[in-house]
Protein backbone atom coordinates (compact mmCIF):
# COMPACT_ATOMS: atom_id res chain seq x y z
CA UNK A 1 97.26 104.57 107.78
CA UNK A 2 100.00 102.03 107.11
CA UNK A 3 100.77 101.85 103.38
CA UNK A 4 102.71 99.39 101.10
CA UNK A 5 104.10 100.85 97.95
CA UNK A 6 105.06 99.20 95.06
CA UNK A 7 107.58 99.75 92.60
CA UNK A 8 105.18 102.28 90.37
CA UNK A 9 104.30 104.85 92.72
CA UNK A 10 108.36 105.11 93.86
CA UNK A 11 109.32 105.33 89.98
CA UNK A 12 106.21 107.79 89.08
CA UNK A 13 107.80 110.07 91.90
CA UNK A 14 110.94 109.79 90.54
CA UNK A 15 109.64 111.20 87.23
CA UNK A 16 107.89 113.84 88.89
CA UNK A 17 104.11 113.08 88.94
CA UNK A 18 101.85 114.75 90.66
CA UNK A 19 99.74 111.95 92.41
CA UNK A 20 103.05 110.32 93.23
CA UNK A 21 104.51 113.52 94.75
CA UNK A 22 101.30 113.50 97.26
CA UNK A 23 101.75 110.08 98.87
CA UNK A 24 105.32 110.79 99.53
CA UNK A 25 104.92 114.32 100.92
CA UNK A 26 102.45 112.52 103.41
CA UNK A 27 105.21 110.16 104.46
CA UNK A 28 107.55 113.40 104.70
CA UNK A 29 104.78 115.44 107.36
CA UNK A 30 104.77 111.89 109.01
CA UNK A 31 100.77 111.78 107.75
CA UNK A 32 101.21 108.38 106.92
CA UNK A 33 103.89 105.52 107.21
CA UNK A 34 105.14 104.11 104.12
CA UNK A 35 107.01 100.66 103.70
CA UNK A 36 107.83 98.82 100.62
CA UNK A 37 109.13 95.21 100.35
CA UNK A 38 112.20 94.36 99.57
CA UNK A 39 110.99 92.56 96.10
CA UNK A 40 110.47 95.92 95.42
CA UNK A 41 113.81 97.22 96.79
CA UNK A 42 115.10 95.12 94.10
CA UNK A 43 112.92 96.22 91.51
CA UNK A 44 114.31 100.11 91.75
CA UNK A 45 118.33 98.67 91.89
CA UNK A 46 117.83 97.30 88.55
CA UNK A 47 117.32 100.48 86.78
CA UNK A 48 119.77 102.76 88.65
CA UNK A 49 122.26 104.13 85.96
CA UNK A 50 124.84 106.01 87.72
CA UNK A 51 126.05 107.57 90.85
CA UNK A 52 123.47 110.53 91.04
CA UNK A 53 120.52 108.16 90.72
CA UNK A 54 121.80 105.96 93.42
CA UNK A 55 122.25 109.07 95.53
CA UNK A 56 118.89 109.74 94.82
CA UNK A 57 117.39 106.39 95.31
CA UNK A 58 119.19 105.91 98.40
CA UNK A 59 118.17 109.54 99.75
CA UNK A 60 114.64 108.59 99.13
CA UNK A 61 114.95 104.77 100.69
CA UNK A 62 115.79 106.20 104.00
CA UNK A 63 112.25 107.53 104.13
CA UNK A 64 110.45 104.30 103.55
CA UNK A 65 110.45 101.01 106.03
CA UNK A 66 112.32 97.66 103.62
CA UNK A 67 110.27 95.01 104.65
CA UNK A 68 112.23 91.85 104.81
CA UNK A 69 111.14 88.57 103.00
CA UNK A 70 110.32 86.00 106.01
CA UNK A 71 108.75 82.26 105.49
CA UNK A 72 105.37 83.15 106.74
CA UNK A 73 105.29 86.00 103.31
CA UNK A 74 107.31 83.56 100.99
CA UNK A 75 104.88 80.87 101.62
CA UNK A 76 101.75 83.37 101.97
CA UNK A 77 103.11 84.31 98.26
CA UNK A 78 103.52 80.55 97.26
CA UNK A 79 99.88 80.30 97.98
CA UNK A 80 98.25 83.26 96.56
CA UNK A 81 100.38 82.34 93.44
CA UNK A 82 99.45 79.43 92.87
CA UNK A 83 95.36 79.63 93.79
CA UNK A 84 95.13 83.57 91.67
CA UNK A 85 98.39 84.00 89.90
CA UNK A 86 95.80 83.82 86.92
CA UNK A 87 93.77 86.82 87.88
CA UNK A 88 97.69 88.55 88.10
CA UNK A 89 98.84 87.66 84.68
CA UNK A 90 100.04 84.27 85.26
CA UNK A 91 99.65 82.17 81.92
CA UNK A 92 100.77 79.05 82.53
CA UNK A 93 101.95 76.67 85.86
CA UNK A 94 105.49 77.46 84.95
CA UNK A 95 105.07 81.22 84.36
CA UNK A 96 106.69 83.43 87.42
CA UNK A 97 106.86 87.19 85.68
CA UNK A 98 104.38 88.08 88.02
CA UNK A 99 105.77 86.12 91.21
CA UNK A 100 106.86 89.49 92.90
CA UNK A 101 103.54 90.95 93.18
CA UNK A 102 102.24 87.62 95.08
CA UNK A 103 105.28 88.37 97.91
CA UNK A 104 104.25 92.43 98.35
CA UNK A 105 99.96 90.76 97.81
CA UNK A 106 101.73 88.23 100.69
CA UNK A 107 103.20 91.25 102.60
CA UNK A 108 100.26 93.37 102.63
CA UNK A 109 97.99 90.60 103.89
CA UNK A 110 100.22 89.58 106.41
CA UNK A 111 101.05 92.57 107.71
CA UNK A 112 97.71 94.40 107.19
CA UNK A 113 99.26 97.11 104.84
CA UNK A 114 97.08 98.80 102.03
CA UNK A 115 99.01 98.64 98.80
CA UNK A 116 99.49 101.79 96.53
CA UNK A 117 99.50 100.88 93.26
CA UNK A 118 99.17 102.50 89.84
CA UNK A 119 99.07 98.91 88.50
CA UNK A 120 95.78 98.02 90.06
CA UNK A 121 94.91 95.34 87.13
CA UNK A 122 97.40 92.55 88.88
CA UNK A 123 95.76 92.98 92.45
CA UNK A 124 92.22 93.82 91.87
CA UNK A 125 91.07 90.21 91.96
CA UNK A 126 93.45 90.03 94.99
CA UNK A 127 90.82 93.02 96.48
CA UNK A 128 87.76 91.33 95.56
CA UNK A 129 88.33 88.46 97.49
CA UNK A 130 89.87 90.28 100.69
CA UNK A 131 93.15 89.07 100.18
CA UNK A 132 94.27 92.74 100.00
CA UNK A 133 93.31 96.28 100.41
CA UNK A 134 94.28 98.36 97.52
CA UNK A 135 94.33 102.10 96.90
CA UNK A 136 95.04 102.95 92.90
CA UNK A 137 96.28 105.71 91.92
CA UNK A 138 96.53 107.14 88.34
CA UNK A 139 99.10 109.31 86.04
């Protein structure tokens, strides 16, 4: 199965869960193929601290495809922003905290991906209405 993670199931790994640990010792016995966008790329480089985390993070990055940010997926995010950005958090027109889950929502549809999430509340209306497939996972 093709899989796109986001930023919670990398940084529950890092911290040693269980459920986490799974998924990515699937992707290590070549079970599954994991990819994550690179919104989500960007999301990890924010918190590394010092050298051995980027080690770390980089070590682990060279398991997982970086999906690249095209036009079709910016403007496939654009869209599902604007019509459900509500059902994602969004509380007003000029609101964007939640813009990075519409491009990996955008990447997943696009690309036919099932998302891994632990934070299932910002996509499930996304899965309802067959924008996405999701698979939640909990901590």
């Amino acid at each position: 199965m093709q899989y796109l993670a986001d930023s919670t199931l990398l940084l529950d790994y890092y911290r040693k869960s269980d459920q986490a640990k799974c998924y990515i010792e699937r992707v290590k016995s070549g079970d599954i193929t994991l990819s994550i966008s690179v919104i989500t790329e960007g999301e990890i480089w924010v918190g590394i601290k010092d050298d051995r985390e980027l080690m770390y993070w980089m070590a682990l990055l060279q398991l997982i495809e970086s999906i690249v940010v095209n036009s079709d997926i910016a403007r496939k995010a654009g869209e599902i922003y604007k019509n459900y950005g509500r059902h994602m958090g969004k509380g007003s027109k000029t609101d964007f905290r939640f813009m990075g889950d519409a491009y990996i929502a955008a990447t997943c549809n696009l690309l036919n991906k099932t998302l891994i999430t632990r934070n299932y509340k910002h996509f499930k209306e996304l899965e309802e209405l067959n924008i996405l497939r999701c698979e939640k996972y909990e901590i």
